[in-house]
Protein backbone atom coordinates (compact mmCIF):
# COMPACT_ATOMS: atom_id res chain seq x y z
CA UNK A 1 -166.99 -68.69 21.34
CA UNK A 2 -170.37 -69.48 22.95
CA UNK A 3 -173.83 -68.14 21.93
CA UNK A 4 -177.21 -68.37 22.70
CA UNK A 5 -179.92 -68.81 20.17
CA UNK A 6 -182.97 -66.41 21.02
CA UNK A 7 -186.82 -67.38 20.15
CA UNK A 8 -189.51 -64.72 20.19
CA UNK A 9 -192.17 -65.54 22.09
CA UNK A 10 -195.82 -65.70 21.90
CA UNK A 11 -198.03 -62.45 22.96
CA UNK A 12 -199.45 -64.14 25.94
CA UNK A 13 -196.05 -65.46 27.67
CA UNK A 14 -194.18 -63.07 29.86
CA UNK A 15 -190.50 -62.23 29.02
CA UNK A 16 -188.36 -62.80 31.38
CA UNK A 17 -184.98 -60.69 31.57
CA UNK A 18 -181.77 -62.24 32.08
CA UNK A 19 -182.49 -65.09 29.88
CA UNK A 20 -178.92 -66.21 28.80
CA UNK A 21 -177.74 -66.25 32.14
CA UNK A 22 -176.55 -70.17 32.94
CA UNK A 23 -179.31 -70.56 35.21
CA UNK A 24 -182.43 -69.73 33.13
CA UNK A 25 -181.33 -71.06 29.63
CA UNK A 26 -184.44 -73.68 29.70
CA UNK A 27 -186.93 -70.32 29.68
CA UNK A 28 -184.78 -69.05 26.41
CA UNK A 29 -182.16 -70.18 24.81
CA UNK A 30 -182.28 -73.80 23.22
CA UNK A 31 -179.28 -75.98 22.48
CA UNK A 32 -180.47 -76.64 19.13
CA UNK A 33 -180.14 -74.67 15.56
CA UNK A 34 -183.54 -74.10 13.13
CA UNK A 35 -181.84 -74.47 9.82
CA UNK A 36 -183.60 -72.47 6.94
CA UNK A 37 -182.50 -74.94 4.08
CA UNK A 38 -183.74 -78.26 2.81
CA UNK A 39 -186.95 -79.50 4.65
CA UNK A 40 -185.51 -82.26 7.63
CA UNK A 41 -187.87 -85.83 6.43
CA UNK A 42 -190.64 -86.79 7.74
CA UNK A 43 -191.31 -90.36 9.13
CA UNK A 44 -191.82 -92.96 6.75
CA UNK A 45 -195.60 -93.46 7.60
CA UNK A 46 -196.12 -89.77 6.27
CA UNK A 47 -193.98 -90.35 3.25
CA UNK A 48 -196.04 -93.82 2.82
CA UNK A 49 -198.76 -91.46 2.56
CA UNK A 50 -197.62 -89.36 0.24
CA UNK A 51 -196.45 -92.17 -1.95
CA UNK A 52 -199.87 -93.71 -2.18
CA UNK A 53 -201.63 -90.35 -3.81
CA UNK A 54 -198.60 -89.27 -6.01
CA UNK A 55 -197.37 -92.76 -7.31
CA UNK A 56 -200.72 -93.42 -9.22
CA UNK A 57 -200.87 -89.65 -10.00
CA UNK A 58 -197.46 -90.13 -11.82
CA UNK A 59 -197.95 -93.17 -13.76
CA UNK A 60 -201.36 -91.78 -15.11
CA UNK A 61 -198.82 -89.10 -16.54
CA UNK A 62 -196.51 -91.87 -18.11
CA UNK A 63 -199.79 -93.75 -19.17
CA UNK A 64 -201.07 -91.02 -20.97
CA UNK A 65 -197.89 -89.37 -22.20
CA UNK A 66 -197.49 -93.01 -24.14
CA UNK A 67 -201.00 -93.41 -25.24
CA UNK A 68 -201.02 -90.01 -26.31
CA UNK A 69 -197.02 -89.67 -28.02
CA UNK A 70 -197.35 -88.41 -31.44
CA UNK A 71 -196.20 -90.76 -33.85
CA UNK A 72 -194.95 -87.34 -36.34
CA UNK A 73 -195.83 -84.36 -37.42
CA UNK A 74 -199.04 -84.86 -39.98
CA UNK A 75 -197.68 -83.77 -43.60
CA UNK A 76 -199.60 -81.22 -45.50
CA UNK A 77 -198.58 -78.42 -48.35
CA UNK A 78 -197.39 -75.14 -47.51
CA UNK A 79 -199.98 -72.06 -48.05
CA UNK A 80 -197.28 -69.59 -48.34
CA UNK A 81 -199.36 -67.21 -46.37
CA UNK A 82 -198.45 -66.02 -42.99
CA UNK A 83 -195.96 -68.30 -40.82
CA UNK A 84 -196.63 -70.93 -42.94
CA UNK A 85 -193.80 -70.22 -45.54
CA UNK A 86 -190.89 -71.47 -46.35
CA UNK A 87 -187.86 -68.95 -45.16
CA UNK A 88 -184.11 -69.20 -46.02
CA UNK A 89 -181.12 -66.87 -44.05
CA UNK A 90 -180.09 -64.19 -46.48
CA UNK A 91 -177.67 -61.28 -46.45
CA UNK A 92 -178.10 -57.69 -47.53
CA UNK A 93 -175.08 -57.32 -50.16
CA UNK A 94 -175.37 -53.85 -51.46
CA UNK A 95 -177.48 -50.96 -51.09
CA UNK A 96 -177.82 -47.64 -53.40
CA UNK A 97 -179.66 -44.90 -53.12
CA UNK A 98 -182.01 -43.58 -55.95
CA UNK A 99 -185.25 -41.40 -56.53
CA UNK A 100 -188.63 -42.91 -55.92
CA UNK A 101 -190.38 -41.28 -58.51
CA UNK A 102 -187.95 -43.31 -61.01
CA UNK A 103 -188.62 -46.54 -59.35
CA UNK A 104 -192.53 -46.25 -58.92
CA UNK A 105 -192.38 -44.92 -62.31
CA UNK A 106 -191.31 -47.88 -63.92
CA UNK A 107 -193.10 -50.37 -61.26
CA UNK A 108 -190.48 -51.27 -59.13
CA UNK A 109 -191.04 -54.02 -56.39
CA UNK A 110 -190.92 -52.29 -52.75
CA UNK A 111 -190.49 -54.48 -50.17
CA UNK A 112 -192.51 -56.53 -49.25
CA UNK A 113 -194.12 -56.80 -51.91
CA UNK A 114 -195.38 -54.80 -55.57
CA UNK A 115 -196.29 -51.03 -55.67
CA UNK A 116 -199.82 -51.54 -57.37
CA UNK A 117 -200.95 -48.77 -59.71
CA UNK A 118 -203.00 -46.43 -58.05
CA UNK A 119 -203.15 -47.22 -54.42
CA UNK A 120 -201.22 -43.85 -53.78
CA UNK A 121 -197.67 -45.50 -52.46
CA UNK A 122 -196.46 -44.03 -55.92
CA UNK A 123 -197.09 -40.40 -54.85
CA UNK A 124 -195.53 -40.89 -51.23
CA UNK A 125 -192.72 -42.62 -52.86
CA UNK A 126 -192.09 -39.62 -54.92
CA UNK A 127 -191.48 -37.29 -51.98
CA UNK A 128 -187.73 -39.38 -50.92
CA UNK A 129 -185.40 -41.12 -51.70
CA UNK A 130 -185.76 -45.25 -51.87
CA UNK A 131 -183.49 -47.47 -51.20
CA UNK A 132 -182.54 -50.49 -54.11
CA UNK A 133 -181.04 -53.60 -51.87
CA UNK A 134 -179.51 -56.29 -53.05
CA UNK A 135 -179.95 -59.74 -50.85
CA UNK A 136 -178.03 -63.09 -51.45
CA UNK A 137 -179.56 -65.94 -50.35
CA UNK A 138 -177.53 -68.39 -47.80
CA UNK A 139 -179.29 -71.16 -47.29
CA UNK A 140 -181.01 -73.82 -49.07
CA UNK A 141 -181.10 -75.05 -52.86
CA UNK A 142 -180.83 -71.35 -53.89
CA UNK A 143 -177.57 -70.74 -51.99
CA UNK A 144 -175.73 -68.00 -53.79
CA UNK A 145 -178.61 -66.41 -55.71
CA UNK A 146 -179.65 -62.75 -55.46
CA UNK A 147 -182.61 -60.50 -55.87
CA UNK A 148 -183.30 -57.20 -55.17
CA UNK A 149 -186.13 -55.28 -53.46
CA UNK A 150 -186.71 -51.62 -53.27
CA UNK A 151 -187.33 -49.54 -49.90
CA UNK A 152 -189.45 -46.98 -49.39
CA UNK A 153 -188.65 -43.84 -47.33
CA UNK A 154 -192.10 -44.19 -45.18
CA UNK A 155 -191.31 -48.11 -44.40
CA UNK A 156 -190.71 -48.95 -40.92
CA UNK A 157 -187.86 -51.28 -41.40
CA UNK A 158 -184.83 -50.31 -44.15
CA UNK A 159 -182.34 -52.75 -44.90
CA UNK A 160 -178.52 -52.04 -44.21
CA UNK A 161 -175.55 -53.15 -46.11
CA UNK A 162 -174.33 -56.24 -44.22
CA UNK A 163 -177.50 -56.57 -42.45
CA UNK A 164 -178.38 -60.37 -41.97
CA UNK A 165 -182.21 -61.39 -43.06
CA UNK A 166 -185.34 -63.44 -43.71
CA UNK A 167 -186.59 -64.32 -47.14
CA UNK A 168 -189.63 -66.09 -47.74
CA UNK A 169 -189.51 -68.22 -50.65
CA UNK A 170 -192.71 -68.64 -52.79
CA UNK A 171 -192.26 -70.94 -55.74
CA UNK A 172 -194.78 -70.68 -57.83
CA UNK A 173 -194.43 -67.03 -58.39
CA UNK A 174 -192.08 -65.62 -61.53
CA UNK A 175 -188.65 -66.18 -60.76
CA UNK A 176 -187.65 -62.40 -60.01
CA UNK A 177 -190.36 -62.31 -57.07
CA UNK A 178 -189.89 -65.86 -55.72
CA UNK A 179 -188.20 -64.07 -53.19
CA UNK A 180 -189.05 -61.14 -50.88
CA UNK A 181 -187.70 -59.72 -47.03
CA UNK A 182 -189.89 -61.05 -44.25
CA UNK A 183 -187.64 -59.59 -41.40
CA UNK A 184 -184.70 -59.11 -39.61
CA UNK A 185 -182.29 -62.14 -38.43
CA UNK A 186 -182.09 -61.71 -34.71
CA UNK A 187 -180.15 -65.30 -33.66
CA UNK A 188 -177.08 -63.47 -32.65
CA UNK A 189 -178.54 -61.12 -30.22
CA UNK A 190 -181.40 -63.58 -29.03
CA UNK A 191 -178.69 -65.90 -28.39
CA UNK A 192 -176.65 -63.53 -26.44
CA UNK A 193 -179.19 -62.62 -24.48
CA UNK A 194 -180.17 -65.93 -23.26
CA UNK A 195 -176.54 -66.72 -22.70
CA UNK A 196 -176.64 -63.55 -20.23
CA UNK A 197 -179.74 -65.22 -18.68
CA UNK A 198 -178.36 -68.48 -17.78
CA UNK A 199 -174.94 -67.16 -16.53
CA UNK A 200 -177.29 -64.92 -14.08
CA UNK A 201 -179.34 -67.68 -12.92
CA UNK A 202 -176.25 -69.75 -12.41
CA UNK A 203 -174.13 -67.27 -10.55
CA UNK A 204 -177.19 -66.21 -8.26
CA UNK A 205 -178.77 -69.69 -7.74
CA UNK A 206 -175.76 -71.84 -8.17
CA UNK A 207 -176.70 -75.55 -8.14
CA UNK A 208 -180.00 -75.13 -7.25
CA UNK A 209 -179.99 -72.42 -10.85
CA UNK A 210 -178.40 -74.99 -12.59
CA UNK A 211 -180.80 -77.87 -11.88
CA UNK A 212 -183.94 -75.07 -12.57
CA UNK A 213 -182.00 -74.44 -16.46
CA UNK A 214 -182.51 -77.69 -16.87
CA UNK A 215 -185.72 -78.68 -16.16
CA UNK A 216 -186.65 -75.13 -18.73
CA UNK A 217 -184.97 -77.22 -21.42
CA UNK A 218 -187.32 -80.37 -20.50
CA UNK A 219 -190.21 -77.98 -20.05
CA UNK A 220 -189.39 -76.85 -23.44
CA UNK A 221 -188.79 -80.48 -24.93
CA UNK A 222 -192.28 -81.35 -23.47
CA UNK A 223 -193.57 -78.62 -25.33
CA UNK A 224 -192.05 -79.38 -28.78
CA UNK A 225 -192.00 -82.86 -29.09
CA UNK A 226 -195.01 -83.84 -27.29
CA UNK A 227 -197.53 -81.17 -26.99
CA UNK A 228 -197.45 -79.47 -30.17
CA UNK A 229 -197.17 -82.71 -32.46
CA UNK A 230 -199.83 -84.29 -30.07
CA UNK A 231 -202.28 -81.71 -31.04
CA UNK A 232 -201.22 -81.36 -34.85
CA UNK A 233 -202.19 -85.00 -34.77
CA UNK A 234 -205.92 -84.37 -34.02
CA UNK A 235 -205.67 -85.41 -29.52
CA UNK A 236 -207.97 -83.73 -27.42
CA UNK A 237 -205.91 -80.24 -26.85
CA UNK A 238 -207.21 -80.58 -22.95
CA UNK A 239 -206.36 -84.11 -22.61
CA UNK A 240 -202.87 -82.93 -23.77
CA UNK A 241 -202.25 -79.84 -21.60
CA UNK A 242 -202.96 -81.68 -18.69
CA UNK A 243 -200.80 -84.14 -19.13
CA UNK A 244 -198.26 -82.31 -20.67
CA UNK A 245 -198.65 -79.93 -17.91
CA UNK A 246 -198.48 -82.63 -15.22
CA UNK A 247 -195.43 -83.64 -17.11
CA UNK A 248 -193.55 -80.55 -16.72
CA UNK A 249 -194.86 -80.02 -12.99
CA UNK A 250 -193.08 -83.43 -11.59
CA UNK A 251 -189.94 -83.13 -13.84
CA UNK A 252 -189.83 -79.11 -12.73
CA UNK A 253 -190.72 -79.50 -9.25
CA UNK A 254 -188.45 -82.17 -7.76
CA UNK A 255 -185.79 -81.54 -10.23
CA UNK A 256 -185.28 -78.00 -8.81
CA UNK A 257 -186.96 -78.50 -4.69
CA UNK A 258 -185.54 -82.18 -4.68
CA UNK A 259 -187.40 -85.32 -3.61
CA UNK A 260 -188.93 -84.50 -0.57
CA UNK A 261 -192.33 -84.22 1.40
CA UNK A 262 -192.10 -80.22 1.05
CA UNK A 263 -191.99 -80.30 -2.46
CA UNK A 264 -194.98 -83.63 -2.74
CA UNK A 265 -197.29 -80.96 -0.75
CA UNK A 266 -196.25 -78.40 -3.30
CA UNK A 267 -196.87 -81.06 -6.08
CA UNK A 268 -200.84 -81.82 -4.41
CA UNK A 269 -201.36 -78.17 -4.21
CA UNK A 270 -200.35 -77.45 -7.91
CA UNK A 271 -202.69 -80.18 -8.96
CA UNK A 272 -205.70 -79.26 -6.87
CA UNK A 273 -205.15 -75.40 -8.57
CA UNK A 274 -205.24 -76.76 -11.92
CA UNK A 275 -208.23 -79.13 -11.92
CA UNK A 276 -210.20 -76.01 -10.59
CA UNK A 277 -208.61 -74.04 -13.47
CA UNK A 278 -209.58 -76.61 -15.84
CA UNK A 279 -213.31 -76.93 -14.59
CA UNK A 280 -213.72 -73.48 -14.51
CA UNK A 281 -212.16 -72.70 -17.94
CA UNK A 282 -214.16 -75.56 -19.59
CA UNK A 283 -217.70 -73.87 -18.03
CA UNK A 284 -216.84 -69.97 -18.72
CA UNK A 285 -215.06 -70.97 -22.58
CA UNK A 286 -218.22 -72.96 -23.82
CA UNK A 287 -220.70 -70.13 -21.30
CA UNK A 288 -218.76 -67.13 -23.44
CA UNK A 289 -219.16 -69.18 -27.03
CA UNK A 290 -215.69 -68.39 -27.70
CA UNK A 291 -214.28 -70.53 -29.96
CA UNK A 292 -210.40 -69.77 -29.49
CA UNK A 293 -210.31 -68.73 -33.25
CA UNK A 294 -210.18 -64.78 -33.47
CA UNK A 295 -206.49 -63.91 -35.27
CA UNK A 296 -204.60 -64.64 -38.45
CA UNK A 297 -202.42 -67.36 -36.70
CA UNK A 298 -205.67 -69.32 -35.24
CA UNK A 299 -207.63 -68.99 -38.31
CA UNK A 300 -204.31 -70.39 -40.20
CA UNK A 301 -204.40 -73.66 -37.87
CA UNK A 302 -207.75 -73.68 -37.97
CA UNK A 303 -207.37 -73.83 -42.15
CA UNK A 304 -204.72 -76.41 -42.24
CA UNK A 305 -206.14 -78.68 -39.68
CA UNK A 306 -209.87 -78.71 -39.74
CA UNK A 307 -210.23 -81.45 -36.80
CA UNK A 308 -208.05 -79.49 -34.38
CA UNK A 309 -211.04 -78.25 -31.78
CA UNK A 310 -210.05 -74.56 -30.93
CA UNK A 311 -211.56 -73.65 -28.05
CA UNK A 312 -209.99 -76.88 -26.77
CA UNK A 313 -207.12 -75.76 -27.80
CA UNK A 314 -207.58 -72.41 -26.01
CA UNK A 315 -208.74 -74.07 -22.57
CA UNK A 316 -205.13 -75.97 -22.95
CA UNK A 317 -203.22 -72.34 -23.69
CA UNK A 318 -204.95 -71.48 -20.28
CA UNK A 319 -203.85 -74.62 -17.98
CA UNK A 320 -200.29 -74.22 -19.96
CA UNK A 321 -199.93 -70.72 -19.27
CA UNK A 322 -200.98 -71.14 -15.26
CA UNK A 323 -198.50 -73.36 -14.29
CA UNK A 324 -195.45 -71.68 -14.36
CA UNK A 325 -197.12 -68.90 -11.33
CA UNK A 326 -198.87 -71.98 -9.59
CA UNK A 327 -195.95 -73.47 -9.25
CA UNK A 328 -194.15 -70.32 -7.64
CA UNK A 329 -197.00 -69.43 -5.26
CA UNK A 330 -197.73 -73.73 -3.87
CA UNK A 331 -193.73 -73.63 -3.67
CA UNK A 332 -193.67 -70.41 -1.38
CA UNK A 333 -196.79 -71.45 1.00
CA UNK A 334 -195.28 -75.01 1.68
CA UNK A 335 -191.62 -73.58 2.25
CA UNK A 336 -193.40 -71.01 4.62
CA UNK A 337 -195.40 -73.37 6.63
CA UNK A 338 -192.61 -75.61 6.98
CA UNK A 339 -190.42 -72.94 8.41
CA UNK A 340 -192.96 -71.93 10.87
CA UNK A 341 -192.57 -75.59 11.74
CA UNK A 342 -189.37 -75.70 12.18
CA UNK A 343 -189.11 -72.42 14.28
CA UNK A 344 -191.77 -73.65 16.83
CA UNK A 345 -192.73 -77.19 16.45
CA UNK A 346 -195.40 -76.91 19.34
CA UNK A 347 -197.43 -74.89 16.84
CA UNK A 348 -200.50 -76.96 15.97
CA UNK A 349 -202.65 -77.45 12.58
CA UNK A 350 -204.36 -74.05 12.86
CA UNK A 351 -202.18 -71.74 13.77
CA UNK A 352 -199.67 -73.26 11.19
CA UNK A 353 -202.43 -72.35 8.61
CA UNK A 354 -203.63 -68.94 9.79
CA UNK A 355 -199.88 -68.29 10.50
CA UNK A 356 -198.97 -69.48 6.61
CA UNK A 357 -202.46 -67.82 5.40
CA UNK A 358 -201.14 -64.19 6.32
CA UNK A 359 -197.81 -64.87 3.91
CA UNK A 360 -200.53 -65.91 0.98
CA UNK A 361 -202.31 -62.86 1.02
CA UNK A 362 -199.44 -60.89 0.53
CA UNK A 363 -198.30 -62.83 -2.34
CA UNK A 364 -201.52 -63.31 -3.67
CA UNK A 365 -202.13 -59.83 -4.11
CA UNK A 366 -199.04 -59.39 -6.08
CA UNK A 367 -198.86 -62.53 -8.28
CA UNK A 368 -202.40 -61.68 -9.35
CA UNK A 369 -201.48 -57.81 -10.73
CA UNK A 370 -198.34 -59.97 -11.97
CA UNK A 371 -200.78 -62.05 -14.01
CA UNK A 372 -203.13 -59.00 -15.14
CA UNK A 373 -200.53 -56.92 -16.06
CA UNK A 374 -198.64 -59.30 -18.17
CA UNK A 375 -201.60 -60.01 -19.95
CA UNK A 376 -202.64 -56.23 -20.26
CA UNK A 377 -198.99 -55.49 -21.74
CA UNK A 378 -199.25 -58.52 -24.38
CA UNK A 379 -202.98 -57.09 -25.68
CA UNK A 380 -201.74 -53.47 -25.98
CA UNK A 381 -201.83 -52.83 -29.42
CA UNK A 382 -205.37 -54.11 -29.50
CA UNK A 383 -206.64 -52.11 -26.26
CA UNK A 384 -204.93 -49.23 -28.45
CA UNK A 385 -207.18 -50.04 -31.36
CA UNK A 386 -210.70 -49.82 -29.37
CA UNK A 387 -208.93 -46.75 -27.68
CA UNK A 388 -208.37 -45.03 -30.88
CA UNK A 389 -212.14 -46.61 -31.89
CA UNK A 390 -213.31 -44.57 -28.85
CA UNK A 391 -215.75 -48.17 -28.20
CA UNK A 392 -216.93 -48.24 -24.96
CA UNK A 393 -216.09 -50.86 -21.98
CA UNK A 394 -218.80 -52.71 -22.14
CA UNK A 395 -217.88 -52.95 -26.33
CA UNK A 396 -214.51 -53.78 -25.82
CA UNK A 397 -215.40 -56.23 -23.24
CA UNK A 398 -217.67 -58.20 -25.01
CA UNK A 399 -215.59 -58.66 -28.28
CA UNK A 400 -214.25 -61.92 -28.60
CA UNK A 401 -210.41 -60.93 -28.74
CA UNK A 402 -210.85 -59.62 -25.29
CA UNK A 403 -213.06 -61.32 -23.52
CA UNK A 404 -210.94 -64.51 -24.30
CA UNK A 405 -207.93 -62.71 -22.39
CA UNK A 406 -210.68 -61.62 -20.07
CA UNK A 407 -211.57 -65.29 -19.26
CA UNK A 408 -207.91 -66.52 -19.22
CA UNK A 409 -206.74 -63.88 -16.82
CA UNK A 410 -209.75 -64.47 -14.36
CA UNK A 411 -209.78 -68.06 -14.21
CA UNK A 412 -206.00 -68.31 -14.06
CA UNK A 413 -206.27 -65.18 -11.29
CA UNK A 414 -208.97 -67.63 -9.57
CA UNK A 415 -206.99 -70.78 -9.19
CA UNK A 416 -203.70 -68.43 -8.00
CA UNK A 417 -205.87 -67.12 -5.16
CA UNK A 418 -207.40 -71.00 -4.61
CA UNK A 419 -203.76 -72.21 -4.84
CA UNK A 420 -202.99 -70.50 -1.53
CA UNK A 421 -205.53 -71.80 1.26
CA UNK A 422 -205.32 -75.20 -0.55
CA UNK A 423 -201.78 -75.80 0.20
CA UNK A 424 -201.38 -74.37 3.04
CA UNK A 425 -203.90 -76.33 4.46
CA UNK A 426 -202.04 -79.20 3.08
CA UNK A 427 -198.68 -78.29 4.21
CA UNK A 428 -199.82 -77.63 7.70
CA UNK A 429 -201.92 -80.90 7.70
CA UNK A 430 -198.72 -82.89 6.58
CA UNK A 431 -196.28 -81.53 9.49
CA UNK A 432 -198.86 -81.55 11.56
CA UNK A 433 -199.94 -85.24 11.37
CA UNK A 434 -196.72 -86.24 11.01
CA UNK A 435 -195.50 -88.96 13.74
CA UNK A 436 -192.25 -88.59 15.83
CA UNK A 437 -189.24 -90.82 15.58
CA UNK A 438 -186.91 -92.16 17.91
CA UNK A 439 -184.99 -88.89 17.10
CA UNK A 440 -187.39 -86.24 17.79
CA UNK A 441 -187.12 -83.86 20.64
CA UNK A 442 -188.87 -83.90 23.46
CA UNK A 443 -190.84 -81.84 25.10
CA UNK A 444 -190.29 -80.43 28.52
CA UNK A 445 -192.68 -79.44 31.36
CA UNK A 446 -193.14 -76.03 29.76
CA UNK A 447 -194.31 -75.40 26.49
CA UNK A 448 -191.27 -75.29 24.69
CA UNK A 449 -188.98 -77.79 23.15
CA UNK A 450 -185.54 -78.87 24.07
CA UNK A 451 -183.27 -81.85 22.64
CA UNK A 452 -183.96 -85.26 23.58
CA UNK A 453 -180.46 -85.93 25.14
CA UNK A 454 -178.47 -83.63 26.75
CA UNK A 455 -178.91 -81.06 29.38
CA UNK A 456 -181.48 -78.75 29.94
CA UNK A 457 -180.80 -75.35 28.43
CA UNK A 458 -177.17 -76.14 27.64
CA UNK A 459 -175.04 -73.92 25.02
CA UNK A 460 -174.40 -75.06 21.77
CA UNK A 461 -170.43 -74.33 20.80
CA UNK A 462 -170.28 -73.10 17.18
């Protein structure tokens, strides 16, 4: 079976009918095939090149990550008080039934905590039925012990008989309270679900989703065992991100896109995007006076390690938290340009990049709402608060919890829409520049390109 492969053609040439016919194939048909998979390589002064700005590039990253590799967690003594407690599994053994008036009445312990005289849970209580729940503890020293904790009726969560569970542990409390229900054990179904996850991204992607599972779980090692310790350790929190960032960008990049000059381009073009990011985040954090320490979580950092600098440490949750859409948007522009390449190699450096320029602006515009949006959904419960506080814009605005998701969002947003002229400019200056081999094809009296050997115009048998 013979066919002929078709190419549109540009505005200003004249179509000419008839084009498969034997004797016209050199106006139409090519004997050649534009494959849509892995970028073909480049000559090896281009990769040369490209060597000489990402070699150093990567062993600054080695440099610092060793210079900078904590050495261990820094040791302190647990508060007890928010996430810093100490937690054991536990099981929900037996639950009965009984009034609340009873159990107030003789000063019960709800859960979570005491019912304190006075503070009115004592008259709600007495309008249901509690619950009296008896946990056993299965793991740690205590293995085997029980307590119980009463239930409200008005309490969001109510413990079930089998039910697995949290317990903090508090030990210098009276034995009978040392214990108490933090929440609900969720491993099972967390674990399921991410199960689900991979087994999607492996069916779907194959190889290629195999190799991007992967570099999650180094993206993920980064995080824990370099990033985190690094900063509990009293590093710079900026000095970290970025190299923990760069890190994760050449492990994640060419372990999923391969080692190629396509994904190098994509590599520059993430960089460039997060410099800006940092620059700008750096000028508009210290501008705003926000000093990245507005919650119970930040404040509890901020307790235990007094050197840590947080708004540091919030400029480093910004360049973190950009480089997972960077990556996706510097990927897409150099795959694009490099396709236009490969579809019509006679296009030159500017039309590559006004060509690649018109695919950026439509995924611009929808990474960015991405970005807004996701950060919009995660502050809900506080936009609800100021709703509910009927504050005004310009109130809400200027509070510190918000404006620090105001500044993250628009710096992030600003690098995303820098990320997109940036490397498409780079991609189309690469496979532009690049110089022919032996191998290339040649280029006929026309203005369109046939192979180097064979005939002119001649079928391809597939």
């Amino acid at each position: 079976m013979t066919t002929t492969e078709q190419h549109p053609h540009p505005p200003s040439e004249p179509t000419r009918q008839g084009g498969s016919e034997p004797g016209h194939g050199h106006h139409h048909a090519h004997g050649h095939s534009h494959s849509h998979g892995p970028a073909a390589p480049v000559s090896k002064h281009l990769r040369k090149v490209i060597a000489a700005i990402l070699v150093p590039f990567a062993a600054a990253v080695v440099v610092g990550l060793v210079i900078l590799w904590p050495g261990g967690a820094p040791p302190h003594e647990r508060t007890g008080v928010g996430f810093d407690r100490q937690t054991q599994q536990a099981t929900v053994t037996h639950v009965v039934e009984l009034s609340c008036k009873s159990v107030t009445g003789s000063g019960g312990t709800a859960a979570g905590g005491t019912a304190a005289p006075g503070d009115g849970s004592g008259q709600l209580a007495q309008k249901g039925i509690c619950r009296k729940a008896t946990i056993r503890v299965d793991t740690g020293g205590d293995e085997g012990r029980t307590f119980t904790e009463i239930v409200q009726p008005d309490q969001s969560r109510q413990l079930h008989q089998g039910e697995k569970v949290v317990v903090a542990y508090e030990p210098s409390a009276p034995k009978e309270l040392q214990y108490s229900v933090t929440d609900v054990n969720r491993k099972a179904p967390m674990a399921l679900l991410a199960g689900v996850f991979a087994l999607a991204v492996v069916v779907v992607g194959r190889l290629r989703g195999v190799m991007a599972l992967v570099a999650l779980a180094v993206s993920f090692l980064v995080l824990t065992f370099f990033i985190l310790p690094a900063i509990l350790q009293g590093s710079n929190p900026l000095l970290v991100a970025v190299v923990g960032a760069s890190a994760i960008m050449l492990i994640a990049l060419y372990m999923c896109h391969g080692l190629s000059a396509r994904t190098s381009v994509a590599v520059l073009g993430t960089l460039a995007s997060l410099l800006l990011i940092g620059v700008l985040g750096s000028g508009f954090i210290g501008w705003a006076a926000l000093t990245g320490n507005t919650d119970d979580s930040t404040g509890l950092i901020h307790g235990l390690f007094p050197s840590i600098d947080m708004s540091g440490l919030l400029l480093a949750g910004v360049i973190i938290g950009s480089l997972g859409v960077l990556d996706d948007v510097t990927v897409t522009q150099t795959s694009a340009v490099w396709e236009l390449h490969e579809a019509n190699p006679t296009m030159g450096r500017r039309d590559l990049y006004r060509a690649g320029i018109r695919i950026g602006r439509d995924h611009i515009a929808s990474v960015v709402n991405t970005l807004v949006l996701a950060y919009a959904g995660a502050a809900l419960p506080l936009l609800l608060l100021f709703s509910i506080a009927q504050s005004s814009v310009g109130t809400v605005a200027n509070s510190e919890l918000v404006a620090e998701e105001i500044v993250r969002t628009l710096v992030g947003s600003i690098g995303l829409v820098a990320s997109v002229p940036v490397t498409t400019a780079l991609a189309a200056l690469v496979v532009s520049a690049d110089r022919p081999g032996p191998a290339a094809v040649a280029v006929d009296s026309g203005t369109r390109p046939v192979p180097a050997r064979g005939g002119r115009g001649r079928r391809r048998k597939r």
